[in-house]
C-alpha atoms as a PDB file:
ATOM      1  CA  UNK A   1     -10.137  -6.795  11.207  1.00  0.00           C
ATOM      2  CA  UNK A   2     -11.760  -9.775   9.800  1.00  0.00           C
ATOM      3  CA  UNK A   3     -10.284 -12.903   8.457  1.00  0.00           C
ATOM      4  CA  UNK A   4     -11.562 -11.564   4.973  1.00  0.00           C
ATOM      5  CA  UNK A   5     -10.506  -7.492   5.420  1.00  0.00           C
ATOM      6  CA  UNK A   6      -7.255  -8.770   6.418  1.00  0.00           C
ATOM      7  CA  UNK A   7      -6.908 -11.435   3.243  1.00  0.00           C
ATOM      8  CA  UNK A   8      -8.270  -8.038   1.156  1.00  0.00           C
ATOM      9  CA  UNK A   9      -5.510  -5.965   2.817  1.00  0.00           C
ATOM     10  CA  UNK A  10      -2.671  -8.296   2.391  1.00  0.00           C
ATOM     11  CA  UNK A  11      -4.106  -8.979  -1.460  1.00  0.00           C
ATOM     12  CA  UNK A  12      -3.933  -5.020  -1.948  1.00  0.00           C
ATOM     13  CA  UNK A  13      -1.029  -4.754  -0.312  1.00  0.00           C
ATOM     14  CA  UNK A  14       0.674  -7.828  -3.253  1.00  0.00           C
ATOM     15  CA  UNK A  15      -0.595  -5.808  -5.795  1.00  0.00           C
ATOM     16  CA  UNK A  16       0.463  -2.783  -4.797  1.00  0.00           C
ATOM     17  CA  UNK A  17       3.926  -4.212  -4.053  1.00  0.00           C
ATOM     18  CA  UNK A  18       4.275  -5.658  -7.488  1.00  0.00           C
ATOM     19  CA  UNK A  19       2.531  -2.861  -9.016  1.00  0.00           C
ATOM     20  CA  UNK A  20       5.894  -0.278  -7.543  1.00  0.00           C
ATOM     21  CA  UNK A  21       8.861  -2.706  -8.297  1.00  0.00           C
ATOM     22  CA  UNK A  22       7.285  -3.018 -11.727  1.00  0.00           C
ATOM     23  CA  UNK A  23       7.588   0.633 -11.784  1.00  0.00           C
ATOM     24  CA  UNK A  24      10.636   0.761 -10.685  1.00  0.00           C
ATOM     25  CA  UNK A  25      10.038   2.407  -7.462  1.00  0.00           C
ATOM     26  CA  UNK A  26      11.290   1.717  -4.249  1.00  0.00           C
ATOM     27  CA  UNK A  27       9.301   2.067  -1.109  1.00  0.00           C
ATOM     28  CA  UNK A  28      10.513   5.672  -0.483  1.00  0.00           C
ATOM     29  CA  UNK A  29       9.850   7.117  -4.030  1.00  0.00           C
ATOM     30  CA  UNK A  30       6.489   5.993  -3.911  1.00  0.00           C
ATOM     31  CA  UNK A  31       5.400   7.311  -0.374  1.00  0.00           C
ATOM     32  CA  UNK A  32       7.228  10.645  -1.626  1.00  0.00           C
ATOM     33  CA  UNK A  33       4.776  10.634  -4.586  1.00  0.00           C
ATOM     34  CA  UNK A  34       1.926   9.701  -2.913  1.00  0.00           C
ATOM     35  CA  UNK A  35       2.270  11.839   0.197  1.00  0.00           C
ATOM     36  CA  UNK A  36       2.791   9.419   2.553  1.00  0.00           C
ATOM     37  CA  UNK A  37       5.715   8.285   5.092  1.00  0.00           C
ATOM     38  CA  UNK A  38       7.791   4.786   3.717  1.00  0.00           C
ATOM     39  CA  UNK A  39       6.345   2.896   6.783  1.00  0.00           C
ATOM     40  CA  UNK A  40       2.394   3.712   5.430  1.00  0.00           C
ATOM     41  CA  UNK A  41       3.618   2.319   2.069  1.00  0.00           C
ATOM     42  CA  UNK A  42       5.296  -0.714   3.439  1.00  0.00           C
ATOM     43  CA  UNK A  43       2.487  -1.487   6.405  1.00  0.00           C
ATOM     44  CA  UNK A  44       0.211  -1.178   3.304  1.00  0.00           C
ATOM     45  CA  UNK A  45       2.469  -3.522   1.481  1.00  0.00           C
ATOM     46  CA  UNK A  46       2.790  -5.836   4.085  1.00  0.00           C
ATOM     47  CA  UNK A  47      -1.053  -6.092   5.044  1.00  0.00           C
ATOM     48  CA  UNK A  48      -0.794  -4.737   8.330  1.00  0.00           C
ATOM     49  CA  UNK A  49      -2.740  -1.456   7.134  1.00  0.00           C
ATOM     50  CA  UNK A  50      -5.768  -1.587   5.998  1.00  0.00           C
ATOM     51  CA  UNK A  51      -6.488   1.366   3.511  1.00  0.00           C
ATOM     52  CA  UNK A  52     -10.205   0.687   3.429  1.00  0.00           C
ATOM     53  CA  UNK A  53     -10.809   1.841   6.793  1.00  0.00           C
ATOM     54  CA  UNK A  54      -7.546   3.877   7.748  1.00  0.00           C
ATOM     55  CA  UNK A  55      -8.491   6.726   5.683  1.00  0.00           C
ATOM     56  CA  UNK A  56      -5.140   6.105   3.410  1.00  0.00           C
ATOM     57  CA  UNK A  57      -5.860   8.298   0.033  1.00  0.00           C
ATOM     58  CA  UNK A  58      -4.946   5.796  -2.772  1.00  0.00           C
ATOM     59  CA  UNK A  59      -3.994   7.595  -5.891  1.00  0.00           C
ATOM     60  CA  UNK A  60      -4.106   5.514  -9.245  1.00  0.00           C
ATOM     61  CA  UNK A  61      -1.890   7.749 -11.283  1.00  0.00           C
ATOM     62  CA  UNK A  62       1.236   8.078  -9.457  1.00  0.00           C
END
């Protein structure tokens, strides 16, 4: 990863973060609606997963 994919991940990863407690969501809820294990979510969250290039589906409407 690059300086800038890893700012892009870690911006993402804000977003989505704010995004689930918004929703009122907690790490597990949202990898059980999305398909995905809680350590994707919070790797995601976190910035140390980069969902451009790790083949992560991101759905919008969760």
């Amino acid at each position: 990863m690059t300086i800038s994919t890893i700012g892009q991940a870690t911006a993402f990863g804000r977003h989505m973060k704010r995004w689930r407690r918004q929703s009122g969501l907690s790490q597990l809820e949202l990898a059980v609606r999305a398909g995905l294990s809680q350590r994707h979510v919070s790797f995601i969250e976190t910035g140390l997963l980069d969902v451009s290039k790790s083949g992560t589906p991101i759905c919008i409407d969760l």
